[in-house]
Each structure stands twice: as C-alpha cells, then as structure tokens.
PDB file of N, CA and C in Angstrom:
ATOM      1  N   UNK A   1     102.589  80.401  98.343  1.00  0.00           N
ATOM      2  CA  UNK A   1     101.857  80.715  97.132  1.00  0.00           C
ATOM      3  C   UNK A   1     102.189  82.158  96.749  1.00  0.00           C
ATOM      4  N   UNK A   2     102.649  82.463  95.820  1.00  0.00           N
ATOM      5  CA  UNK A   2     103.035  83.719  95.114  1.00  0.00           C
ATOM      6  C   UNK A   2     101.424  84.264  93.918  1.00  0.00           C
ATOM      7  N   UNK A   3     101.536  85.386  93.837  1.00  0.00           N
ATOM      8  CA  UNK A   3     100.529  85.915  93.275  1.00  0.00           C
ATOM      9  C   UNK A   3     100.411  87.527  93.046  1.00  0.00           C
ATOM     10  N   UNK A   4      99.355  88.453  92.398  1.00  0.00           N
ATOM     11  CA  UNK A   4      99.350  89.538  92.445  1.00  0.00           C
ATOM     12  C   UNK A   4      98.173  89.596  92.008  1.00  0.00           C
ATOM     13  N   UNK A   5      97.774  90.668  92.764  1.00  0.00           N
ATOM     14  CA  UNK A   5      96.497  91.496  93.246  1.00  0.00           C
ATOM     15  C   UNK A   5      96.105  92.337  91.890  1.00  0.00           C
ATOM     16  N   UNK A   6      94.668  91.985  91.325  1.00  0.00           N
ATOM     17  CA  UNK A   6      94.712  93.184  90.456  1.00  0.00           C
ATOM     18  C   UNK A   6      93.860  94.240  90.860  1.00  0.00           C
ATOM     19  N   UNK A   7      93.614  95.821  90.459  1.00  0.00           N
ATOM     20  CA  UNK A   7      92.925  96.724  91.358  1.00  0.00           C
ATOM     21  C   UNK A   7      91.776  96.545  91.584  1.00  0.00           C
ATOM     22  N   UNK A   8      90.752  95.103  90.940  1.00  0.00           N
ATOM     23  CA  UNK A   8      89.605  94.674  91.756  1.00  0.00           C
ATOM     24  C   UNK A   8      90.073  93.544  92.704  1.00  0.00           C
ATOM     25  N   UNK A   9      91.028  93.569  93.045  1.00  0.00           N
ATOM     26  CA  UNK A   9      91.422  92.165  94.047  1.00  0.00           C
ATOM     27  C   UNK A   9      91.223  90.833  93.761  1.00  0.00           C
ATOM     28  N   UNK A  10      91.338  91.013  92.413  1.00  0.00           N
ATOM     29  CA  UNK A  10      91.037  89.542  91.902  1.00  0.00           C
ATOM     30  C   UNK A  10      92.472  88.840  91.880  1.00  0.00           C
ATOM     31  N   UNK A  11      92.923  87.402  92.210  1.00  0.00           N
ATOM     32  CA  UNK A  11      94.146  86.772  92.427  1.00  0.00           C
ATOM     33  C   UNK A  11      94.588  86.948  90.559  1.00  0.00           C
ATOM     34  N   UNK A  12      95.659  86.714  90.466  1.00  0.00           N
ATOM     35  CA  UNK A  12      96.491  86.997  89.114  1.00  0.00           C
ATOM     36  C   UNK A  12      97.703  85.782  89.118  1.00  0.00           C
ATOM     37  N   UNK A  13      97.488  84.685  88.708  1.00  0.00           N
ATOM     38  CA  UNK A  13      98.098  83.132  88.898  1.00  0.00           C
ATOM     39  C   UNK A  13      99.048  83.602  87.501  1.00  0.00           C
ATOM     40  N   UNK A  14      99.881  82.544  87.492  1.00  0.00           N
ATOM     41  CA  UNK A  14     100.393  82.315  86.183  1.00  0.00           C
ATOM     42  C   UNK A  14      99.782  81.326  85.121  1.00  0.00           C
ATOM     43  N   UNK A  15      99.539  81.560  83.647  1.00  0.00           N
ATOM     44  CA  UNK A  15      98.600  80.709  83.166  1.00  0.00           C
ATOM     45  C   UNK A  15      98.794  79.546  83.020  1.00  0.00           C
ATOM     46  N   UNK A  16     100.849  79.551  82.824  1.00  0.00           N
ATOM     47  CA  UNK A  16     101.449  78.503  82.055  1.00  0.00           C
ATOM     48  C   UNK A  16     102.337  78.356  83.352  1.00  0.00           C
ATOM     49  N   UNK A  17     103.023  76.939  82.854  1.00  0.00           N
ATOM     50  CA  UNK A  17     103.878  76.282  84.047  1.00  0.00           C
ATOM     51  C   UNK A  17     103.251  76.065  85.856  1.00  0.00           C
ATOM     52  N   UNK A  18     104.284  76.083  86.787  1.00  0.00           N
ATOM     53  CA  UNK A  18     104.085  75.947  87.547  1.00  0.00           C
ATOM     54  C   UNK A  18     103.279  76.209  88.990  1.00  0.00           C
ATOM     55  N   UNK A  19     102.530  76.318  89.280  1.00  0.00           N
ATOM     56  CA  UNK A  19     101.705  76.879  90.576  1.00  0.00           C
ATOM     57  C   UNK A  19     102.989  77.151  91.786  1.00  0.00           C
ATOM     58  N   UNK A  20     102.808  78.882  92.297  1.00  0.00           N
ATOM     59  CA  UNK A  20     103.632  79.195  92.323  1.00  0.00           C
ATOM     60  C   UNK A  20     105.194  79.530  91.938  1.00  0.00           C
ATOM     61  N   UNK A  21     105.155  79.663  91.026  1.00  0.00           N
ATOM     62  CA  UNK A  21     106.108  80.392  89.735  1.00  0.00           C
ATOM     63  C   UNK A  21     106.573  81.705  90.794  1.00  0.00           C
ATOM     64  N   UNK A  22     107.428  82.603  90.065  1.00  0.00           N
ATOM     65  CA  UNK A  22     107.920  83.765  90.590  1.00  0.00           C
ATOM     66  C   UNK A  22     107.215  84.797  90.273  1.00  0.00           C
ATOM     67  N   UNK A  23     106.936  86.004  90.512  1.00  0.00           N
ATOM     68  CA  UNK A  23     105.931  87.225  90.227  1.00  0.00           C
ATOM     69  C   UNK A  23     106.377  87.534  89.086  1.00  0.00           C
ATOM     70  N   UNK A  24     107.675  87.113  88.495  1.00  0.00           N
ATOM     71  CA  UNK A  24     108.256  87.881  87.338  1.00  0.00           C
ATOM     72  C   UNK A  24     107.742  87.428  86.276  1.00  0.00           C
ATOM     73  N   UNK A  25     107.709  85.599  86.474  1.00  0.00           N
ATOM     74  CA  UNK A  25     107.325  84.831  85.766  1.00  0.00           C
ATOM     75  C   UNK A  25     105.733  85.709  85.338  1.00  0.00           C
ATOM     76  N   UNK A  26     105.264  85.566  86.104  1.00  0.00           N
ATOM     77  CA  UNK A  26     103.582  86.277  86.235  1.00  0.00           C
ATOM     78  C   UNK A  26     103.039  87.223  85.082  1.00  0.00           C
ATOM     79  N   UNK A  27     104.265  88.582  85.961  1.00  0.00           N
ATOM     80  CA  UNK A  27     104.621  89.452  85.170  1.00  0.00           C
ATOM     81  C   UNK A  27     104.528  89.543  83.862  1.00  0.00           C
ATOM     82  N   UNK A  28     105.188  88.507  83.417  1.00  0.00           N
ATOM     83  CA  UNK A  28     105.610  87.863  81.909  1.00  0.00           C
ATOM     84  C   UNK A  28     104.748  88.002  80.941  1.00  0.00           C
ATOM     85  N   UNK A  29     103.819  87.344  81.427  1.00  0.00           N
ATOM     86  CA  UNK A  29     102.454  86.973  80.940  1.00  0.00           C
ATOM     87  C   UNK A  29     101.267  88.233  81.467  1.00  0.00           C
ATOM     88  N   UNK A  30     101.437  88.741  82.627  1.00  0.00           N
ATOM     89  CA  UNK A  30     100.079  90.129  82.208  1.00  0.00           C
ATOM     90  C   UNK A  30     101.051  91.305  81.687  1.00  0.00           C
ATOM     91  N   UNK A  31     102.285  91.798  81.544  1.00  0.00           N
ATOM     92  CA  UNK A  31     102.421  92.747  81.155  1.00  0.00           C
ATOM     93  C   UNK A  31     102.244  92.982  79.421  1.00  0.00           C
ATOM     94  N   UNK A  32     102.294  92.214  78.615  1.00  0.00           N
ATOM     95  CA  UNK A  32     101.938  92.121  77.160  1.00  0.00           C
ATOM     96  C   UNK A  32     100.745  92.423  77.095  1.00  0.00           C
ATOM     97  N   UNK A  33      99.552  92.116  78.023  1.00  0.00           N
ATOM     98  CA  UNK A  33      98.305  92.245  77.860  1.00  0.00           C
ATOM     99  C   UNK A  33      97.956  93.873  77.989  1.00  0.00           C
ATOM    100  N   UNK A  34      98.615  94.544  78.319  1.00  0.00           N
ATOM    101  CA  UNK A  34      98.782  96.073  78.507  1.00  0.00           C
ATOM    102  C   UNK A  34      99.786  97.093  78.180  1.00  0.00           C
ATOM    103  N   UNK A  35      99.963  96.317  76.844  1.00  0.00           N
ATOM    104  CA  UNK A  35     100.736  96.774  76.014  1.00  0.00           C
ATOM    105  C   UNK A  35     102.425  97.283  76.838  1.00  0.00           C
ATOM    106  N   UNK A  36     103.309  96.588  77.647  1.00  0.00           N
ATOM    107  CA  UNK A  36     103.886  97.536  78.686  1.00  0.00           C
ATOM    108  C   UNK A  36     105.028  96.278  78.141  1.00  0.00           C
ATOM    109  N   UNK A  37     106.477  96.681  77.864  1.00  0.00           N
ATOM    110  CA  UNK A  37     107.619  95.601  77.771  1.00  0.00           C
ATOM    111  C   UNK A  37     108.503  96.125  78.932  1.00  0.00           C
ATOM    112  N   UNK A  38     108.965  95.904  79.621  1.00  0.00           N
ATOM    113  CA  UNK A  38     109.823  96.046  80.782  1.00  0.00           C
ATOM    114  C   UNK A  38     111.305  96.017  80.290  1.00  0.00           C
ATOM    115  N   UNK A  39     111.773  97.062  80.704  1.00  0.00           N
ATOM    116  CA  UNK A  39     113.267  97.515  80.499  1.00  0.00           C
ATOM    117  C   UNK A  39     114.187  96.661  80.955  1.00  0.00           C
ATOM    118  N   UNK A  40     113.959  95.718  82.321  1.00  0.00           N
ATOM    119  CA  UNK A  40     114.880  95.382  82.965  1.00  0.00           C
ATOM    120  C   UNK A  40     114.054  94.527  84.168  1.00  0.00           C
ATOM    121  N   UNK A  41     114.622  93.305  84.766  1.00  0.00           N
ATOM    122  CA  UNK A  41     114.495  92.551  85.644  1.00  0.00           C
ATOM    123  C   UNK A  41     113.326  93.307  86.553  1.00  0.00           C
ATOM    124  N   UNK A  42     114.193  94.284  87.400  1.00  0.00           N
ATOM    125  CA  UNK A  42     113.442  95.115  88.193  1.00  0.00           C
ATOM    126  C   UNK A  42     112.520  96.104  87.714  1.00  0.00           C
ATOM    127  N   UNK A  43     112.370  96.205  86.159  1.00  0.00           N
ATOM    128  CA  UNK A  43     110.958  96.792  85.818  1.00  0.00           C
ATOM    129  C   UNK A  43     110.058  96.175  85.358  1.00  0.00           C
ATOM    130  N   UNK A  44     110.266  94.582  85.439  1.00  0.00           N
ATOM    131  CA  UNK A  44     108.619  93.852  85.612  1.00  0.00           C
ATOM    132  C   UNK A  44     108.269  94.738  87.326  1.00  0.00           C
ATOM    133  N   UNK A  45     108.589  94.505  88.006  1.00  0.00           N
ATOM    134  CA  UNK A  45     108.028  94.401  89.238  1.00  0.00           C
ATOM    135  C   UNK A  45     107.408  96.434  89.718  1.00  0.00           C
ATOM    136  N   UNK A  46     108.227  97.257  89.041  1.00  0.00           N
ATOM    137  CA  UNK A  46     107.757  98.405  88.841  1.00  0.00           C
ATOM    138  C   UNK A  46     106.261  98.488  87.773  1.00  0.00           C
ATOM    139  N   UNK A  47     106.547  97.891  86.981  1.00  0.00           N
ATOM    140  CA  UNK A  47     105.509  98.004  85.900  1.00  0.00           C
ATOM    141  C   UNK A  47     104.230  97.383  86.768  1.00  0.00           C
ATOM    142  N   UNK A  48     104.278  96.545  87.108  1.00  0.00           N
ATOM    143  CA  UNK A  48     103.156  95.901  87.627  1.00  0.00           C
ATOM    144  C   UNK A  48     102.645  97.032  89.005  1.00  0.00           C
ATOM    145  N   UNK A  49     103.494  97.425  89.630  1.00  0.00           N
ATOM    146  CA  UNK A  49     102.930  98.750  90.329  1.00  0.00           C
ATOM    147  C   UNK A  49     102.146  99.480  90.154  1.00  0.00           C
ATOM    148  N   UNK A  50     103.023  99.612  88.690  1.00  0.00           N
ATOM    149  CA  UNK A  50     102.742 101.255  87.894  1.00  0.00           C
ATOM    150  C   UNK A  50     100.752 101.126  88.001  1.00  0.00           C
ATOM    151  N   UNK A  51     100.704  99.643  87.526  1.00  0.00           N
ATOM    152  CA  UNK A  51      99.285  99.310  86.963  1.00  0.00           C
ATOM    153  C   UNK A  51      98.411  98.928  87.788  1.00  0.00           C
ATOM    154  N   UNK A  52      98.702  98.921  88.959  1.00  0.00           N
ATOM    155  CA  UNK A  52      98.030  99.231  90.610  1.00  0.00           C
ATOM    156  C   UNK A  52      97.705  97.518  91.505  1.00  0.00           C
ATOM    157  N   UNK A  53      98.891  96.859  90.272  1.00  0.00           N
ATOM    158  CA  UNK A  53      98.784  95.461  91.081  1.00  0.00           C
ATOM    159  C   UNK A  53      99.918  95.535  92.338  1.00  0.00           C
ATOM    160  N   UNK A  54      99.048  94.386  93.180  1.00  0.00           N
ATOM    161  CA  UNK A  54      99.663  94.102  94.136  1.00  0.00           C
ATOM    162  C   UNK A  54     100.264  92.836  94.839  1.00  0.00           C
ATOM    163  N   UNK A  55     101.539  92.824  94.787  1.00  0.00           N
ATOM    164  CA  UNK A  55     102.278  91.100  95.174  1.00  0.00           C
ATOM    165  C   UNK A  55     102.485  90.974  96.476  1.00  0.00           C
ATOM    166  N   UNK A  56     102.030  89.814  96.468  1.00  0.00           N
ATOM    167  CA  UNK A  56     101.492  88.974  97.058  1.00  0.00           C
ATOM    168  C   UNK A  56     102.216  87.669  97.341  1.00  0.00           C
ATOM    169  N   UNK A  57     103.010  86.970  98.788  1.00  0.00           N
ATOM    170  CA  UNK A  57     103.067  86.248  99.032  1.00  0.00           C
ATOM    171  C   UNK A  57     102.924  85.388 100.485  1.00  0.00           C
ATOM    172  N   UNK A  58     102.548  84.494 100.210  1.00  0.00           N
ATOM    173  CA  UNK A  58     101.708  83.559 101.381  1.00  0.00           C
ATOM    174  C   UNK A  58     102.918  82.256 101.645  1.00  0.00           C
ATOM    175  N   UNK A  59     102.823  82.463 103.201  1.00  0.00           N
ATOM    176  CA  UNK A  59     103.714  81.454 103.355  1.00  0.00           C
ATOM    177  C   UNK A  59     103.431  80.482 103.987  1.00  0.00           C
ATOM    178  N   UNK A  60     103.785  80.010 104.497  1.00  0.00           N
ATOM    179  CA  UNK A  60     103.164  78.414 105.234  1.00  0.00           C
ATOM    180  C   UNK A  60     102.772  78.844 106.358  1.00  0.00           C
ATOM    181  N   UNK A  61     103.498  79.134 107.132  1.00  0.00           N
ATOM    182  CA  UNK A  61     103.545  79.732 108.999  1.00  0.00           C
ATOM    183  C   UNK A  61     102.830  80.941 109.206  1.00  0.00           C
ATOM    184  N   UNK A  62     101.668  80.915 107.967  1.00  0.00           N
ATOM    185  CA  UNK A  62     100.718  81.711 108.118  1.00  0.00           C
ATOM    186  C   UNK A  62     100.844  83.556 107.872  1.00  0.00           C
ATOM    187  N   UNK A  63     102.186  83.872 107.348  1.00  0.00           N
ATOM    188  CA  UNK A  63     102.333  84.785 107.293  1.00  0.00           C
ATOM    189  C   UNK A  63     102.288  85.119 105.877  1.00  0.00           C
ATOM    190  N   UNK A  64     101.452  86.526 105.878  1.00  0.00           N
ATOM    191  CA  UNK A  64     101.191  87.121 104.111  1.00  0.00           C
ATOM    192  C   UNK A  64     102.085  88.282 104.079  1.00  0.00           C
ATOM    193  N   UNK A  65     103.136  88.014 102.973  1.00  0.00           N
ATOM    194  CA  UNK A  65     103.745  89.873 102.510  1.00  0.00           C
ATOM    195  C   UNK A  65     102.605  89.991 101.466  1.00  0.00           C
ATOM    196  N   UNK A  66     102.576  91.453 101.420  1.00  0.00           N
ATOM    197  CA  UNK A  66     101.462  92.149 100.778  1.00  0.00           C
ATOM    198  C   UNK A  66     102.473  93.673 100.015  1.00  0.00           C
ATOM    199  N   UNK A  67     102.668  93.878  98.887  1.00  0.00           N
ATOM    200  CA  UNK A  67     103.437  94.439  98.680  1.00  0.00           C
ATOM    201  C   UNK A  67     103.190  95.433  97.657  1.00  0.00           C
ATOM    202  N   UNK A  68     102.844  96.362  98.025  1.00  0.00           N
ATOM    203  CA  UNK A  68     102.490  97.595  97.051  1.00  0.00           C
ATOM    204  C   UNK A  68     102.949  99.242  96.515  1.00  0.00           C
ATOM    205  N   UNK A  69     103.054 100.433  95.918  1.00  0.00           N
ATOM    206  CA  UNK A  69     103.018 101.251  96.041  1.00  0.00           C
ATOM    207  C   UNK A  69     101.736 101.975  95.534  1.00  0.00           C
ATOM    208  N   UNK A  70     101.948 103.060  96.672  1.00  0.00           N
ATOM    209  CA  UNK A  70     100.874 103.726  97.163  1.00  0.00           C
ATOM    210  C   UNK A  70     100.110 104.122  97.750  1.00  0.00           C
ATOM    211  N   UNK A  71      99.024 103.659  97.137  1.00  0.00           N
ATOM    212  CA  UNK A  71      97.409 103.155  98.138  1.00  0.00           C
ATOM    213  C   UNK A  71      97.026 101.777  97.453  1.00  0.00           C
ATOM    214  N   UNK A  72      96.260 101.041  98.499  1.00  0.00           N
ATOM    215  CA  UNK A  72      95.636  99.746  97.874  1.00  0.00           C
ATOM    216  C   UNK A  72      94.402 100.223  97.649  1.00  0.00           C
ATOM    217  N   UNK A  73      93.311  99.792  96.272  1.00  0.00           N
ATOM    218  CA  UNK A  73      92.331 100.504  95.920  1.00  0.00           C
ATOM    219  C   UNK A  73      91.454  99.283  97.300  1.00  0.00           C
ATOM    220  N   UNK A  74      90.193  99.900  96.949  1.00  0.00           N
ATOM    221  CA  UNK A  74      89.219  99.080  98.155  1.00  0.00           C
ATOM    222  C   UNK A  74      88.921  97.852  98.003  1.00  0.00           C
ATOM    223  N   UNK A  75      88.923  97.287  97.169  1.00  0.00           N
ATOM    224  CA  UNK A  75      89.093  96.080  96.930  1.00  0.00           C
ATOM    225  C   UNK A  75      90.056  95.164  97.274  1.00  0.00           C
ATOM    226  N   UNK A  76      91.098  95.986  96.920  1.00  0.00           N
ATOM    227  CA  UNK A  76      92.867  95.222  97.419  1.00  0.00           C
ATOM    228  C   UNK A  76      92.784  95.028  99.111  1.00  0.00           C
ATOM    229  N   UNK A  77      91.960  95.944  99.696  1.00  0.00           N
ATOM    230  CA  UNK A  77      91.601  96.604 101.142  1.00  0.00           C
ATOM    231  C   UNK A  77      90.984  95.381 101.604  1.00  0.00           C
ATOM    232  N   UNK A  78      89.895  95.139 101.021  1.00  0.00           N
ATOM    233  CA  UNK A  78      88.969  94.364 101.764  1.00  0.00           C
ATOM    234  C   UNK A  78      89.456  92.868 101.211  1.00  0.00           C
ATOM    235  N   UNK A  79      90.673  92.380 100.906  1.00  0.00           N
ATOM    236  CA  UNK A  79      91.043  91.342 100.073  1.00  0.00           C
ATOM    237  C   UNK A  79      92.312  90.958 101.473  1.00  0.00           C
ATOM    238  N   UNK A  80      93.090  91.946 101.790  1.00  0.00           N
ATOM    239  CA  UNK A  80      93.790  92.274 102.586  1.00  0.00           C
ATOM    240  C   UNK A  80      93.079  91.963 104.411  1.00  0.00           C
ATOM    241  N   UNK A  81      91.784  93.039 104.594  1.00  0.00           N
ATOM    242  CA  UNK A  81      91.363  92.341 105.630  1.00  0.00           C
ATOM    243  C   UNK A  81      90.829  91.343 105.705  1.00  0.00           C
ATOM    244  N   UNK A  82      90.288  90.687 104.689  1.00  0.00           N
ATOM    245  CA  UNK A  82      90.007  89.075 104.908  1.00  0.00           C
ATOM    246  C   UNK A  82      91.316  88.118 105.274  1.00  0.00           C
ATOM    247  N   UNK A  83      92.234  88.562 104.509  1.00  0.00           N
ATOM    248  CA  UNK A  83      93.349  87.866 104.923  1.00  0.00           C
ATOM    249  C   UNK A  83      93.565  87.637 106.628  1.00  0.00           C
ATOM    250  N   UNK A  84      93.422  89.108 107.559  1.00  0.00           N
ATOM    251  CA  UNK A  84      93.460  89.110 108.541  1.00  0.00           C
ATOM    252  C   UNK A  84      92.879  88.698 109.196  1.00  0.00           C
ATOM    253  N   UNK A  85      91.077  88.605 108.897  1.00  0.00           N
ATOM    254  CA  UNK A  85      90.083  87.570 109.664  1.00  0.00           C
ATOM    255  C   UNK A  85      90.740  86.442 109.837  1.00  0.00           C
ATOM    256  N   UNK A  86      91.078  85.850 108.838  1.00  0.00           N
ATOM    257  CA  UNK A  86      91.287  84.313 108.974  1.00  0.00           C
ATOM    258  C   UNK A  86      92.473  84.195 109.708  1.00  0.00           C
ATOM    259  N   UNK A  87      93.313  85.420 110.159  1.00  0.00           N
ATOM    260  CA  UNK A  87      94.058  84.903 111.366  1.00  0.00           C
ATOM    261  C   UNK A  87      95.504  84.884 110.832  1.00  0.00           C
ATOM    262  N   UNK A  88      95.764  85.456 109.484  1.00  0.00           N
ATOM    263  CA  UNK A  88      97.005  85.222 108.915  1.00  0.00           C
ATOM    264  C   UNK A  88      97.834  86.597 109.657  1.00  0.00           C
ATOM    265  N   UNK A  89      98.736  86.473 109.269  1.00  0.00           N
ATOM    266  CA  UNK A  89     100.036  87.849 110.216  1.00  0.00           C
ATOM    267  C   UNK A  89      99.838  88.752 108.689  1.00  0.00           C
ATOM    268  N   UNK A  90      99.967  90.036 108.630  1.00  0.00           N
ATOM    269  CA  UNK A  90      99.878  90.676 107.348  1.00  0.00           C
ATOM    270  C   UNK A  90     101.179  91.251 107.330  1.00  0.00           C
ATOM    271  N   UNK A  91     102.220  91.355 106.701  1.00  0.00           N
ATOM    272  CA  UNK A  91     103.102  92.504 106.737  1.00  0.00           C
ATOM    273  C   UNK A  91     102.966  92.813 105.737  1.00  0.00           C
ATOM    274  N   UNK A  92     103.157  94.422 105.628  1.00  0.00           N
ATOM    275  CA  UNK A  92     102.388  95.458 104.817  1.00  0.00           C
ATOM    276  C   UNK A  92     104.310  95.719 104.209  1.00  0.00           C
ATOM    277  N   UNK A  93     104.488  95.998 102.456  1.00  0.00           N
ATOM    278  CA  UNK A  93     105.218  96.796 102.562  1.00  0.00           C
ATOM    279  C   UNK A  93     105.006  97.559 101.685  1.00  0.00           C
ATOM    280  N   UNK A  94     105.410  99.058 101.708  1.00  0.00           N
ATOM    281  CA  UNK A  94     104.402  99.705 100.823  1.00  0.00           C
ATOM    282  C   UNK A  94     105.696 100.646 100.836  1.00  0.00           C
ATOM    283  N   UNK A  95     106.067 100.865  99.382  1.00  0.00           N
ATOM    284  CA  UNK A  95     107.364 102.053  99.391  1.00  0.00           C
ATOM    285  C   UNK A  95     106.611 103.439  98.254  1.00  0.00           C
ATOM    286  N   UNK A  96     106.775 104.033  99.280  1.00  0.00           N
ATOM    287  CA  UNK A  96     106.244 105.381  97.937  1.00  0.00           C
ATOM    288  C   UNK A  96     107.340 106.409  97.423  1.00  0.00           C
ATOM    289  N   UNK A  97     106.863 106.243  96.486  1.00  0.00           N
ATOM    290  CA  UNK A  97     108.056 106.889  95.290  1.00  0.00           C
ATOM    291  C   UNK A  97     107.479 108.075  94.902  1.00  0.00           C
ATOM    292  N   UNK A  98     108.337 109.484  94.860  1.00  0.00           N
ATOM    293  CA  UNK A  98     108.024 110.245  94.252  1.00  0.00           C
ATOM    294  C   UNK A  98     107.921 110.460  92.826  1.00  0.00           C
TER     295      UNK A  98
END
C-alpha cells in the first residue's frame, strides 16, 4: 500500500484510479490543491516534502518505508509509533538537505 502522510498524520490515498497507485500519481492530485506545479518527475516528490508530507510504503512482509525530510511533526511521530506497536519493521529514511 503506497500513501503519504499529511503533517496531521492523516493517510493521503489517491482519489481517482487505482488503490495503490504511485506517490506521484498522488502527488498529482494534492499538489494543485496548494497551488504548487512541479518542474519535473523528481519535483513531485520534493514538493510534497517541501509541504511536510510524508511517503509512505507498506509492504506485505510487514515492513514500512517511511520517508521524509527533516523532522516528522508529532503526529507523523505517533502515526509512525503505532506502526511499530503493531509489530511492523519501520525503516526510517530521512535525507536532510541544506
């Protein structure tokens, strides 16, 4: 399941097409809502940074990438350790950019 985190930790699906779609796909559809057009492939996935979301993918074998820059606000936090209660593997990747 693919997805992204918004800075209250609320899940961020795609509205249209498929369940589990690509983040870009996602992208697609919340970056218009914030006035933001993306330059290039790899600046959906910056843009959505920029705006303190966080992607998100869940895999079968129980393992979650969690993928952010920065800090995750507290919400993203406590969205994150629930993940871990329930026993899932978390890998964190978090690149900070100057």
């Amino acid at each position: 399941m693919r997805y992204f985190l918004d800075k209250n930790g609320a899940k961020t699906f795609r509205l249209r097409g498929e369940p589990g779609d690509g983040h870009v796909h996602i992208a697609k559809e919340v970056l218009p809502q914030h006035g933001v057009k993306p330059l290039n492939y790899a600046d959906y996935y910056d843009q959505m940074f920029r705006l303190k979301f966080v992607r998100v993918v869940e895999h079968g074998n129980g393992q979650v990438e969690v993928e952010y820059r920065g800090k995750l606000t507290s919400a993203q936090k406590r969205f994150v350790e629930e993940l871990e209660r329930q026993g899932k593997r978390v890998v964190r990747v978090n690149e900070v950019r100057g």
